[in-house]
Protein backbone atom coordinates (compact mmCIF):
# COMPACT_ATOMS: atom_id res chain seq x y z
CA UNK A 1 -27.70 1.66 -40.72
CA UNK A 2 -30.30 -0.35 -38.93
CA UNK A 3 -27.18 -2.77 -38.01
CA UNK A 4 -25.62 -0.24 -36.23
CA UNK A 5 -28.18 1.37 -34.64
CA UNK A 6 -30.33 -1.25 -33.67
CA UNK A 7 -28.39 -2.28 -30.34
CA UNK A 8 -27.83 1.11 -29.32
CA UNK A 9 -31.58 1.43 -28.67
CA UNK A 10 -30.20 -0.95 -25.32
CA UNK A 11 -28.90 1.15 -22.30
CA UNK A 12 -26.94 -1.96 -21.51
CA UNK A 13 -25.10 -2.24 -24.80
CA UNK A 14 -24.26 1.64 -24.47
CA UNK A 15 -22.77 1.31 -21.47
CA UNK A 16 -20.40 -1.48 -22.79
CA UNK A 17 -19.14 0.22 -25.73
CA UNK A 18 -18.09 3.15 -23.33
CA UNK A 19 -16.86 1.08 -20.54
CA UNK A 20 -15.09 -0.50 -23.59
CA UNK A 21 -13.66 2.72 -24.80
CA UNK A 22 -11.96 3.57 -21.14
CA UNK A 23 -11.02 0.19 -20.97
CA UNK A 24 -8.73 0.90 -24.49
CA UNK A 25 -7.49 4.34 -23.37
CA UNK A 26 -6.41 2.48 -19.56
CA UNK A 27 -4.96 -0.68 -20.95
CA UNK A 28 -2.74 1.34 -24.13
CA UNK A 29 -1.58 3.36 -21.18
CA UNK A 30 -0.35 0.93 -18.96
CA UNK A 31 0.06 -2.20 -21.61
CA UNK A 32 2.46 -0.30 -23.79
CA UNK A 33 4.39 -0.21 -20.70
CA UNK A 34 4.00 -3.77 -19.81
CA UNK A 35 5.09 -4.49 -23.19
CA UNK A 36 8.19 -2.29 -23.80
CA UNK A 37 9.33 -3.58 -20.70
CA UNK A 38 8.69 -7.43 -21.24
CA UNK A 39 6.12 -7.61 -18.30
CA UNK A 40 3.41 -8.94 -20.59
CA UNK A 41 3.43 -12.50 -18.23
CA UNK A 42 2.45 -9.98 -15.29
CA UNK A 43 -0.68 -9.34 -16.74
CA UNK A 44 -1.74 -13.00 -16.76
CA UNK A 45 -0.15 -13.43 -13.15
CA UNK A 46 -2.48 -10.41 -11.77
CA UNK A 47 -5.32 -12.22 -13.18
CA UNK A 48 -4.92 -15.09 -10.74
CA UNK A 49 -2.90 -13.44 -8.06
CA UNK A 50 -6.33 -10.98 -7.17
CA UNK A 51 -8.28 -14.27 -6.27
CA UNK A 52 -7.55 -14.75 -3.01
CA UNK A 53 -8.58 -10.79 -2.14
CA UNK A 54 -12.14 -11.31 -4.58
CA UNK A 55 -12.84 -14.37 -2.24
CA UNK A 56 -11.56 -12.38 1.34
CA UNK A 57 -14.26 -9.96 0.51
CA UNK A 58 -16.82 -12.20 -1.05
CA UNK A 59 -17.14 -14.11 2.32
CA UNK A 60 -16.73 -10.66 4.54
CA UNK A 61 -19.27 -9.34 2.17
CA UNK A 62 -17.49 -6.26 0.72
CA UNK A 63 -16.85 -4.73 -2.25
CA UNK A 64 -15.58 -7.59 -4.61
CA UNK A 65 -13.50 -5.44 -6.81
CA UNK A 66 -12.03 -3.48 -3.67
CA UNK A 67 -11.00 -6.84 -2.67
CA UNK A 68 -9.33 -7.53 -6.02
CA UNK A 69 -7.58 -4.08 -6.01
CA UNK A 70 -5.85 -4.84 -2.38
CA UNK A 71 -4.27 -8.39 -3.48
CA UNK A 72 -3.11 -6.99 -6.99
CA UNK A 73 -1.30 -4.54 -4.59
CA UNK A 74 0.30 -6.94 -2.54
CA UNK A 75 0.82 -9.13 -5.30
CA UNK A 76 3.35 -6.12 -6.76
CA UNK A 77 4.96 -5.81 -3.61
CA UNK A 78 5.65 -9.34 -3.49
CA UNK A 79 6.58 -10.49 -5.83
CA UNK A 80 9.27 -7.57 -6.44
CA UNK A 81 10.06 -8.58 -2.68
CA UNK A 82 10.95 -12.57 -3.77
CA UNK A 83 12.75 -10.86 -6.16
CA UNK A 84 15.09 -9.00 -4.29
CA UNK A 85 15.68 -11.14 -1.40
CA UNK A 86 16.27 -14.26 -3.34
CA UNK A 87 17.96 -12.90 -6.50
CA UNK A 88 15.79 -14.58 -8.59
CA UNK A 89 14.73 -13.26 -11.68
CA UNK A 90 11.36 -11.45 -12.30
CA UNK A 91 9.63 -14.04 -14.18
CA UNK A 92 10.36 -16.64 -11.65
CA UNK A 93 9.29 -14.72 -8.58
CA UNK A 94 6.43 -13.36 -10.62
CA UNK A 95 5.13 -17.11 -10.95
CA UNK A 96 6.19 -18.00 -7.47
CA UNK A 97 3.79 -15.00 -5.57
CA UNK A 98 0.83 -15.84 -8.22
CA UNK A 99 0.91 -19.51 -7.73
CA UNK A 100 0.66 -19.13 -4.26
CA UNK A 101 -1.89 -16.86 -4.38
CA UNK A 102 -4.08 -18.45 -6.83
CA UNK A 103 -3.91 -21.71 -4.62
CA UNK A 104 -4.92 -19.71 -1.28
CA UNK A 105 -7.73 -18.29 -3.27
CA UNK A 106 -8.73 -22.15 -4.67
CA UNK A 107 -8.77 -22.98 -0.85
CA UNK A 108 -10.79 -20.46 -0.14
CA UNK A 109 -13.22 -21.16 -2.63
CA UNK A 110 -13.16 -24.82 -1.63
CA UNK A 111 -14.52 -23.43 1.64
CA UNK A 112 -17.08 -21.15 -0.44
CA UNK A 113 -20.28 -23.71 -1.88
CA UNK A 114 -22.24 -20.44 -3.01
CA UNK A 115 -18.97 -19.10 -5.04
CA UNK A 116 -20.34 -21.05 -8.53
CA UNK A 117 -23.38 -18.58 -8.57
CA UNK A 118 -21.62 -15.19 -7.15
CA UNK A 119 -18.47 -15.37 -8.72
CA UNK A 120 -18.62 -16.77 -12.03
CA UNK A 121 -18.97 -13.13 -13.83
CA UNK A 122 -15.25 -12.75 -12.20
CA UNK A 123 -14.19 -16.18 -14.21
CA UNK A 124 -16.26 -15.48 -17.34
CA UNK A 125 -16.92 -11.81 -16.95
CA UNK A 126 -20.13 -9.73 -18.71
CA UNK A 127 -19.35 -6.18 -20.66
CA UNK A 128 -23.00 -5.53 -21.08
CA UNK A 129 -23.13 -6.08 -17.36
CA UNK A 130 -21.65 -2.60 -17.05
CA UNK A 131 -23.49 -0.49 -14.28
CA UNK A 132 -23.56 3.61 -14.40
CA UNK A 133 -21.40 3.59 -11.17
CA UNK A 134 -18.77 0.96 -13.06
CA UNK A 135 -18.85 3.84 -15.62
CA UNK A 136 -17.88 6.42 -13.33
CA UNK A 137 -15.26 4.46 -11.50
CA UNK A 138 -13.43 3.46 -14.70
CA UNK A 139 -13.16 7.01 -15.99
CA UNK A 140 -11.52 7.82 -12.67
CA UNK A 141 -9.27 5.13 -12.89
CA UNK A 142 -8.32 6.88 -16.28
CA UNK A 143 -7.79 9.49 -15.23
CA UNK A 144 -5.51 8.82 -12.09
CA UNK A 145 -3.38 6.07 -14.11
CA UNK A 146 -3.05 8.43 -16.85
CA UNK A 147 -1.81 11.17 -14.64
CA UNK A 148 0.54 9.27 -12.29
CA UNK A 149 2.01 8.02 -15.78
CA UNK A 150 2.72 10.72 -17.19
CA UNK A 151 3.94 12.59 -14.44
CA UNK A 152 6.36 9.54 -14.66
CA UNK A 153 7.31 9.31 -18.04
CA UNK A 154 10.92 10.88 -18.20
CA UNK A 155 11.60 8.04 -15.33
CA UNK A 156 9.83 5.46 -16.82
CA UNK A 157 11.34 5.69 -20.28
CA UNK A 158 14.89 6.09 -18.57
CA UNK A 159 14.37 3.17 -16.26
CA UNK A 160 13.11 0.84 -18.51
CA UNK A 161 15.73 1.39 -21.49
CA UNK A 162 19.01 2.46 -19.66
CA UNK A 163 18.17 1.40 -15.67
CA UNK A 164 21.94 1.45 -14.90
CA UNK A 165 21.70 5.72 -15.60
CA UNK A 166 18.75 5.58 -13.83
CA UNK A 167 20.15 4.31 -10.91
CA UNK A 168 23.67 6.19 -11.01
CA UNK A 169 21.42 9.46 -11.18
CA UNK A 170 19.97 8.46 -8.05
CA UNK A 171 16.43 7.57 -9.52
CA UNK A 172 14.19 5.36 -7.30
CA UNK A 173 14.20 2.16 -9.76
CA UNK A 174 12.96 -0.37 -7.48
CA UNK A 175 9.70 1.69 -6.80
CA UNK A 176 9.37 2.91 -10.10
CA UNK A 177 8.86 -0.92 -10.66
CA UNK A 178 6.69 -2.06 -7.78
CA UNK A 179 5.08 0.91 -8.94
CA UNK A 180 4.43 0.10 -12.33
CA UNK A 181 3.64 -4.09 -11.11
CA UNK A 182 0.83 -1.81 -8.92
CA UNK A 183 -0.74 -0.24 -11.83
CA UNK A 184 -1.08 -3.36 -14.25
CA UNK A 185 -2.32 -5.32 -11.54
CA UNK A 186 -5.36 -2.30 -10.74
CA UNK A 187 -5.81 -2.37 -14.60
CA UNK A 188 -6.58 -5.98 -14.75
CA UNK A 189 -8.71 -6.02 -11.82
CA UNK A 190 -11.20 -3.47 -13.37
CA UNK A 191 -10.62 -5.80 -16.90
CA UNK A 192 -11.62 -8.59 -15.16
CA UNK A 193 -14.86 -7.14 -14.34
CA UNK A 194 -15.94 -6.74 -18.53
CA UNK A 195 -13.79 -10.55 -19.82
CA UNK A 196 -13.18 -12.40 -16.25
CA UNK A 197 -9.95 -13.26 -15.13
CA UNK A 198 -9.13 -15.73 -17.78
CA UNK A 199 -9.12 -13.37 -20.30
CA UNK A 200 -8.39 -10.19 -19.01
CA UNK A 201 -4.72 -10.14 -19.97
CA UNK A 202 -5.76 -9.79 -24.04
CA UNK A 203 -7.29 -6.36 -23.48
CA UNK A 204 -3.65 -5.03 -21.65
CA UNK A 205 -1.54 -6.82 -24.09
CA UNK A 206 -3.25 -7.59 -27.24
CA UNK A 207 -3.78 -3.73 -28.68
CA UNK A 208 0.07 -2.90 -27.26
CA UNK A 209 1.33 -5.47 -28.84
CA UNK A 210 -0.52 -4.69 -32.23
CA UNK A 211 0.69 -1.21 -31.86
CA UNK A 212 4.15 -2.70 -31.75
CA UNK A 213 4.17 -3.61 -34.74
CA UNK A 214 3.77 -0.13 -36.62
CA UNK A 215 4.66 2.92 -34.13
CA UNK A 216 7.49 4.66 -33.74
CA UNK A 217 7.27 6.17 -31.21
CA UNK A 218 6.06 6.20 -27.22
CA UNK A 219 3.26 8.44 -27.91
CA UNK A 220 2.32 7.18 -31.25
CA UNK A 221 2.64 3.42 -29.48
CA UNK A 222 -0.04 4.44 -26.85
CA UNK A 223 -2.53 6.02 -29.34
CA UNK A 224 -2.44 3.17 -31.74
CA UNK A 225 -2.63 0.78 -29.15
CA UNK A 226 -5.44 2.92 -27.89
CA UNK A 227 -7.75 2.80 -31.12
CA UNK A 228 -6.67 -1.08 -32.00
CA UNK A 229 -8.88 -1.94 -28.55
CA UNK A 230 -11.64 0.50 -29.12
CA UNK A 231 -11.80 -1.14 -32.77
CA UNK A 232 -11.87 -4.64 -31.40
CA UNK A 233 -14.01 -3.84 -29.02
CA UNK A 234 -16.70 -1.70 -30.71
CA UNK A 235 -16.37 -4.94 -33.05
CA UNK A 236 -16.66 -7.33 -30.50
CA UNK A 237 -19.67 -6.03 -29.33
CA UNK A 238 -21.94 -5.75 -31.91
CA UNK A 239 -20.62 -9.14 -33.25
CA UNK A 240 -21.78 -10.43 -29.90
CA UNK A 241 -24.94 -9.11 -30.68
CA UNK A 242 -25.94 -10.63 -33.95
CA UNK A 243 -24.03 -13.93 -33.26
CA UNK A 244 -25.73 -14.30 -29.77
CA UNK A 245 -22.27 -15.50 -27.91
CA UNK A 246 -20.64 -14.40 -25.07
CA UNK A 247 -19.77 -10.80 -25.35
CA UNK A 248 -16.50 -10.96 -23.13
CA UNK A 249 -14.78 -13.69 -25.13
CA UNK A 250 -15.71 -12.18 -28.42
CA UNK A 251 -14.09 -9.20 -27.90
CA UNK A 252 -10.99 -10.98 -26.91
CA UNK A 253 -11.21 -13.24 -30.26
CA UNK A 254 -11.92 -9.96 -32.43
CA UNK A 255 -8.73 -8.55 -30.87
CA UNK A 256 -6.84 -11.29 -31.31
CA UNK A 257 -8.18 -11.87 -34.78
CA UNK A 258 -6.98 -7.64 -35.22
CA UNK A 259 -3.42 -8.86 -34.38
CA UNK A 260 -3.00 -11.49 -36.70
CA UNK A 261 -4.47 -8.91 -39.93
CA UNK A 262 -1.77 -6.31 -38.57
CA UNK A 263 0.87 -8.99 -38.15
CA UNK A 264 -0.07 -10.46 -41.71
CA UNK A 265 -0.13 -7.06 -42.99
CA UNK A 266 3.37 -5.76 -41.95
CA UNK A 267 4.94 -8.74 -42.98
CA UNK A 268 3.14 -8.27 -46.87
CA UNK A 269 4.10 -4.94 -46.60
CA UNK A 270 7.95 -5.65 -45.84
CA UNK A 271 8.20 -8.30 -48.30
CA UNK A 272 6.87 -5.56 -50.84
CA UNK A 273 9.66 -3.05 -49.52
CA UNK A 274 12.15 -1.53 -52.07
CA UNK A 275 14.17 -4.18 -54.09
């Protein structure tokens, strides 16, 4: 018991495992979408797309996450804007707007000496870093997403499997899209805050994908997907702990370590099916 309850005698490590838990409740939500509809690259995109708006309001010293939340928005919008005007596919205009981006926001930093020092929780991020306000921000950002989503769901599960009915039914697909581009890029800019923008994109994907594997269903997708990152995470964490190491990066490699027992164990359990 004294393994489990030792680090919750640390407001700081109490605040990550609950910042952690509506962390896994936002990314099932929007990464079973990003995953049923082959957007999983998007995720990694956002995470270098935002730099350019973290730097803008590093230098005009605002809110760094604000900052983050703008470019992820015009990231969407842009790169479903390539898109359409030049007929290229997603991926490539995806990695067309991010590139860009990413290089305007390695400019930027070029310009920036102080950035190693005020930034680097943004590259590398800190869970336990987790402040009472972060707390009450990300349960809002639950709780928005998680509305708009499933006010959204007919269209969203109509769009993504059969978009030519969608569209001959007169349903908005294009900004059903951009709208759903919007929403994984917000949820990776409030990731990036607990893993940094290098790893970000395992908490959206990682548990979705996991969830993949086993559920059925939309709803049963989301929940699994929901309780594989509050496992890895809870994990994560306390392994952190006791192995002294980066807290960010060990979640992510307890998640990914969660995939590969799931994979390993659907596949045993297949080739054990009825003979």
């Amino acid at each position: 018991m004294e393994l489990l309850t030792d680090p919750l005698q640390y407001g700081f490590f109490v605040r990550a495992l609950v910042a952690l838990a509506l962390v896994s409740l936002l990314c099932a939500a929007v990464g079973t979408w990003a995953v049923l509809r082959g957007l999983s690259y998007v995720g990694d995109a956002m995470s270098h797309a935002v730099l350019p708006g973290i730097v803008i309001a590093f230098l005009a010293g605002g809110n760094l996450l604000l900052g983050a939340g703008i470019a992820a928005v015009l990231a969407a919008l842009g790169m479903n804007a390539v898109r359409d005007r030049s007929g290229l596919k997603q991926d490539s205009a995806t990695y067309i707007v991010f590139v860009g981006m990413f290089a305007l926001g390695i400019v930027l930093l070029s310009r920036t000496p102080t950035f190693t020092t005020d930034l680097s929780h943004f590259l590398i991020g800190n869970p336990l870093g987790v402040t009472a306000q972060g707390l009450w921000i990300t349960a809002a950002s639950v709780v928005g997403v998680g509305g708009v989503l499933l006010a959204l769901q007919k269209e969203l599960l109509l769009t993504s499997f059969d978009p030519t009915e969608a569209q001959a039914i007169g349903l908005p697909v294009r900004r059903l899209e951009q709208l759903l581009l919007a929403l994984i890029g917000l949820v990776v800019v409030l990731v990036i805050g607990l893993v940094g923008t290098t790893l970000s994109v395992s908490l959206l994907i990682t548990g979705a994908a996991a969830a993949r594997l086993y559920a059925r269903s939309l709803g049963q997708m989301m929940g699994l997907a929901a309780l594989f990152g509050l496992v890895g995470g809870t994990l994560g964490l306390y392994a952190s702990y006791y192995l002294n190491t980066a807290a960010g990066a060990t979640v992510v490699l307890v998640n990914t370590a969660l995939f590969l027992l799931l994979l390993l164990g659907r596949s045993q359990r297949r080739s054990a099916g009825p003979r």
